[in-house]
C-alpha atoms as a PDB file:
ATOM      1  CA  UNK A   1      15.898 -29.389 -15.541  1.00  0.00           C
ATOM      2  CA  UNK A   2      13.369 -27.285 -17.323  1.00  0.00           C
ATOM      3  CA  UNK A   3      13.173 -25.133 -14.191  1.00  0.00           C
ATOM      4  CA  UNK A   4      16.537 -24.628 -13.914  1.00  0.00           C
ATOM      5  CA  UNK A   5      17.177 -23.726 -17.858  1.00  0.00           C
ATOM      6  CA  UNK A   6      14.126 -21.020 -17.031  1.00  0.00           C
ATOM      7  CA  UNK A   7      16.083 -19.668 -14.136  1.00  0.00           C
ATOM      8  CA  UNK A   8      19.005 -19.594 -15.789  1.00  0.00           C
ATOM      9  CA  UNK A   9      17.542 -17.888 -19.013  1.00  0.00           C
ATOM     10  CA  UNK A  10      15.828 -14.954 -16.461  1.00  0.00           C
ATOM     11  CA  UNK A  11      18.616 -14.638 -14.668  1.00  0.00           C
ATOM     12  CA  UNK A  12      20.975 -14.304 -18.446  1.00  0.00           C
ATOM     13  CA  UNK A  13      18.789 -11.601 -19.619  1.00  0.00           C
ATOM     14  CA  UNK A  14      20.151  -9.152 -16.653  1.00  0.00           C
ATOM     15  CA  UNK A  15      23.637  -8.513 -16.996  1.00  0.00           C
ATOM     16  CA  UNK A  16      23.555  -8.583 -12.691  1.00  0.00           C
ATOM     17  CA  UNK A  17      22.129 -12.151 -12.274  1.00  0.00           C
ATOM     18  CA  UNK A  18      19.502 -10.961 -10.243  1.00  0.00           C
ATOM     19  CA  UNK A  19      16.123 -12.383 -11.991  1.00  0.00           C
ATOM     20  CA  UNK A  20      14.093  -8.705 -12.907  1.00  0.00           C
ATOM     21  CA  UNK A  21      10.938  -9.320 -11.235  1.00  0.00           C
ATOM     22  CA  UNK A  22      13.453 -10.294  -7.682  1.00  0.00           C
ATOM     23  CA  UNK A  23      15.159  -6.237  -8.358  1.00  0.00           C
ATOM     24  CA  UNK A  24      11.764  -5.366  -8.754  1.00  0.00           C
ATOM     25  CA  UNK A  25      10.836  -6.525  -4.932  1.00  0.00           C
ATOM     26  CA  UNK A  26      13.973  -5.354  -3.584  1.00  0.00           C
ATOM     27  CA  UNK A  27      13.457  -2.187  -5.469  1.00  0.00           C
ATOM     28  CA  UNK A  28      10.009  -1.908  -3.621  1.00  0.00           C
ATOM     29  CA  UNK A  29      11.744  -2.896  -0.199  1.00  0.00           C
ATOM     30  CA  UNK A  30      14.249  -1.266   0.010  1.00  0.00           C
ATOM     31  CA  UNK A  31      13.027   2.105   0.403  1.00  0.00           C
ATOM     32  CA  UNK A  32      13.330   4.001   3.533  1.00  0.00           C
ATOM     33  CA  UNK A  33      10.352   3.063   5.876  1.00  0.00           C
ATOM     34  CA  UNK A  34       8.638   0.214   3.575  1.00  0.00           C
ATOM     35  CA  UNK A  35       9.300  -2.347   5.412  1.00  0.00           C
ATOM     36  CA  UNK A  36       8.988  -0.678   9.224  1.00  0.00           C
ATOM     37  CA  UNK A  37       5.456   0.485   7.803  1.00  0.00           C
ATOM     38  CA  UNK A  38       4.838  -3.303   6.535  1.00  0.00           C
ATOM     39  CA  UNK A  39       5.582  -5.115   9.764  1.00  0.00           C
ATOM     40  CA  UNK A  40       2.790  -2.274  12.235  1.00  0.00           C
ATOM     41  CA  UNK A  41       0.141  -2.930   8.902  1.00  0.00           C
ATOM     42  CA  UNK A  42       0.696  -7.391  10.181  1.00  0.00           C
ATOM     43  CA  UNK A  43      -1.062  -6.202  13.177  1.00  0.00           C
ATOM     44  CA  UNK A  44      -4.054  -5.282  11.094  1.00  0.00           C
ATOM     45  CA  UNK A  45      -6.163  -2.622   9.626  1.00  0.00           C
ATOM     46  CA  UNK A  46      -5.465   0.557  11.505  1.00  0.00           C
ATOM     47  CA  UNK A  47      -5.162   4.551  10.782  1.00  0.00           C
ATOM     48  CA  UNK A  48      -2.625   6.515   9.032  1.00  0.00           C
ATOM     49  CA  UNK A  49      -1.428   8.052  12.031  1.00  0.00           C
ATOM     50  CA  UNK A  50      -1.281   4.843  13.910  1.00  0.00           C
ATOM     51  CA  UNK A  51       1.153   3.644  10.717  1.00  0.00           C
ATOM     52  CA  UNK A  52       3.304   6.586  11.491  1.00  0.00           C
ATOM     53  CA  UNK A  53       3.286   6.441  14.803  1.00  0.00           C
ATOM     54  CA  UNK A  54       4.719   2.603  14.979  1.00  0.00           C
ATOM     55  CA  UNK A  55       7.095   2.932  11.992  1.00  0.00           C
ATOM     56  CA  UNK A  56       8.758   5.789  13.571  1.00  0.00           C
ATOM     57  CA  UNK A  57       9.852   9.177  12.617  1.00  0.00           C
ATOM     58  CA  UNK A  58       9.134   9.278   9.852  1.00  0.00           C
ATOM     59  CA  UNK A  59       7.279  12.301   8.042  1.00  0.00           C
ATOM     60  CA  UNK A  60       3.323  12.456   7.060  1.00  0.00           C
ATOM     61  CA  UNK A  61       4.351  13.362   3.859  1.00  0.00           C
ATOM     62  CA  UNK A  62       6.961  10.635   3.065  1.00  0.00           C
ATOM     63  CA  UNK A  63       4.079   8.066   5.125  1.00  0.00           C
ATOM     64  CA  UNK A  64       1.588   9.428   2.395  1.00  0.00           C
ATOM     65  CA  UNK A  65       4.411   8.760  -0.367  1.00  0.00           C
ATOM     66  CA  UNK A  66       5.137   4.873   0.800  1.00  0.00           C
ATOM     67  CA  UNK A  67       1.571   4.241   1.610  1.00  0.00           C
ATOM     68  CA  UNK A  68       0.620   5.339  -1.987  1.00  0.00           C
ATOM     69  CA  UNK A  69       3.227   3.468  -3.408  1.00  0.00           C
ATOM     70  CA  UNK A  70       2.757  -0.022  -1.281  1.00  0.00           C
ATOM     71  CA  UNK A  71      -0.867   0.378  -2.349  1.00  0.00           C
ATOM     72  CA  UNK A  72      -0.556   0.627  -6.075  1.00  0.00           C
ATOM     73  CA  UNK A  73       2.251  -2.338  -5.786  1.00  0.00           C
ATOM     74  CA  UNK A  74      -0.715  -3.978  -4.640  1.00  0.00           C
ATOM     75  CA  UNK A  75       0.501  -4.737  -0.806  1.00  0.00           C
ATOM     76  CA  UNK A  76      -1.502  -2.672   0.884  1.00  0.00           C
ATOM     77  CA  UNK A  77      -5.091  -1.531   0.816  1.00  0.00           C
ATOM     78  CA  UNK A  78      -7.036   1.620   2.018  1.00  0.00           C
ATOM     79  CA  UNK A  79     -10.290   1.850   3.394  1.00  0.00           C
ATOM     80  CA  UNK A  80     -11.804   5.713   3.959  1.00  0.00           C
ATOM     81  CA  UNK A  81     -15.169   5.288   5.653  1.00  0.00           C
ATOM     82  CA  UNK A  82     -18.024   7.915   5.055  1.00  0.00           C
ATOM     83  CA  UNK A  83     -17.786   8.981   8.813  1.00  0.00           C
ATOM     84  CA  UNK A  84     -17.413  12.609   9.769  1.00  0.00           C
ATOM     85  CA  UNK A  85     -14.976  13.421   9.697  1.00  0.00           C
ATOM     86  CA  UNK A  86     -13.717  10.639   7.089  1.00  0.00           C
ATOM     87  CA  UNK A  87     -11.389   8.310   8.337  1.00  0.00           C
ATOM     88  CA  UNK A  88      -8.624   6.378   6.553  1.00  0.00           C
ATOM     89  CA  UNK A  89      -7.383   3.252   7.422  1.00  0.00           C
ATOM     90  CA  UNK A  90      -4.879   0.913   5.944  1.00  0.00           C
ATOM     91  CA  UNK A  91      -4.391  -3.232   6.148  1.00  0.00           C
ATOM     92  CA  UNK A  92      -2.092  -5.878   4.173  1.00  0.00           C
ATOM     93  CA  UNK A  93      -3.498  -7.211   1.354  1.00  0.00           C
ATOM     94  CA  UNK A  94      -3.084 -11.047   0.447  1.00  0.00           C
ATOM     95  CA  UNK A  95       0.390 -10.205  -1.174  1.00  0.00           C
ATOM     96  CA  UNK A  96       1.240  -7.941   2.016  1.00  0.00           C
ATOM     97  CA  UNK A  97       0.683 -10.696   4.394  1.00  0.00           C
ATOM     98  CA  UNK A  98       2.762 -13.055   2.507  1.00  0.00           C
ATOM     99  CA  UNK A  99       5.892 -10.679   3.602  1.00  0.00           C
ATOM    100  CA  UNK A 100       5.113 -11.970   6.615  1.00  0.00           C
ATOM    101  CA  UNK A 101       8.110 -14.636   6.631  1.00  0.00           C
ATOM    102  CA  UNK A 102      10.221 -12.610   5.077  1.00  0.00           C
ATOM    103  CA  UNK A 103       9.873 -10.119   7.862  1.00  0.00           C
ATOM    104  CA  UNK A 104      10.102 -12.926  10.660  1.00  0.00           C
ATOM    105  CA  UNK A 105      12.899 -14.183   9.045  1.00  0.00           C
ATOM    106  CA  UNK A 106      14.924 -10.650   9.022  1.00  0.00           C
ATOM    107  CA  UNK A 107      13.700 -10.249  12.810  1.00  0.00           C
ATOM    108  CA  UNK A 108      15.365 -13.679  13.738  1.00  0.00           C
ATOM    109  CA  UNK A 109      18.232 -12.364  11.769  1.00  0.00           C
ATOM    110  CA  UNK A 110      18.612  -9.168  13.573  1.00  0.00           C
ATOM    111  CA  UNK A 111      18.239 -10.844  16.831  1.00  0.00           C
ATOM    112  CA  UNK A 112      21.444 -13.064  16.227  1.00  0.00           C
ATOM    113  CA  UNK A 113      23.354 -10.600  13.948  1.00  0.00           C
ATOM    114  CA  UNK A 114      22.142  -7.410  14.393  1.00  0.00           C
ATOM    115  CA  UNK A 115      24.379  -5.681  16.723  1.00  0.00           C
ATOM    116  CA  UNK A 116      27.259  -6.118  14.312  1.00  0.00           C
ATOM    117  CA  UNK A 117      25.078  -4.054  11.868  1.00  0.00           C
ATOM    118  CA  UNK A 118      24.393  -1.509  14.565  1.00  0.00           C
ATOM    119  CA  UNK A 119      28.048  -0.911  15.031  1.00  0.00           C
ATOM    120  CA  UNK A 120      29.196  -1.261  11.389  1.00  0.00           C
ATOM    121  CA  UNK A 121      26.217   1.456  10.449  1.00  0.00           C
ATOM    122  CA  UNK A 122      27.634   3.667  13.298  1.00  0.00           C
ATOM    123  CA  UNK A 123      31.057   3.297  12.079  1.00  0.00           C
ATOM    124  CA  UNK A 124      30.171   4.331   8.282  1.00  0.00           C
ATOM    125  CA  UNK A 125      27.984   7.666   9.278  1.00  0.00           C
ATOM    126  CA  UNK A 126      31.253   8.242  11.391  1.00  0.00           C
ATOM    127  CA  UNK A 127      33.311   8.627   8.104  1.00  0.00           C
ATOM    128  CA  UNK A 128      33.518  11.723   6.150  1.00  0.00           C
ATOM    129  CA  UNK A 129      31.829  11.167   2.887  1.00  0.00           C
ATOM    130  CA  UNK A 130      33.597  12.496  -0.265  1.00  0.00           C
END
């Protein structure tokens, strides 16, 4: 009961319900390319073009942005050897990997529901905004 009372006191103290340190994670999440960058790094350590590459199209700059940002959330951790020239690489830390299930679990999803969302997404950049 105690757990539930500390649940419920979180959850009371945001006017959303959402427990803070939850819209913290989803703030983190959320953004463009976090999580496509996330699921290459579960193959392992490998280079910051490599990361772009297999999230997508995404921009070096924007890469940088989320790499810097998934690294000081403490998900990710870089590596720049003393080679010539330098090079950079990038792996999940202890709290990266644990995404893990999180990510299997929204690839299971999108296999069984996904092309719904596909068609939905299509429909709303169809519509005039305004």
């Amino acid at each position: 009961m105690a757990k539930t009372q500390a649940v419920h006191h979180e959850e009371s103290q945001n006017p959303c319900g959402v427990p803070e340190k939850l819209n913290a994670a989803f703030g983190l999440l959320q953004e463009k390319w976090v999580l496509s960058i996330v699921y290459v790094l579960m193959r392992g350590p490998i280079g910051f073009n490599e990361v772009g590459r297999g999230a997508g199209s995404v921009n070096a700059a924007t890469l940088a942005q989320r790499l810097s940002r998934l690294e000081s959330a403490g998900l990710v951790k870089k590596t720049v050897q003393s080679t010539m020239p330098p090079r950079t690489s990038y792996e999940l830390t202890e709290a990266g990997c644990a995404l893990r299930p999180v990510i299997e679990a929204l690839s299971k999803w999108s296999d069984r529901y996904g092309k719904a969302c596909e068609k939905e997404c299509r429909r709303a950049l169809a519509r005039p905004s305004g």
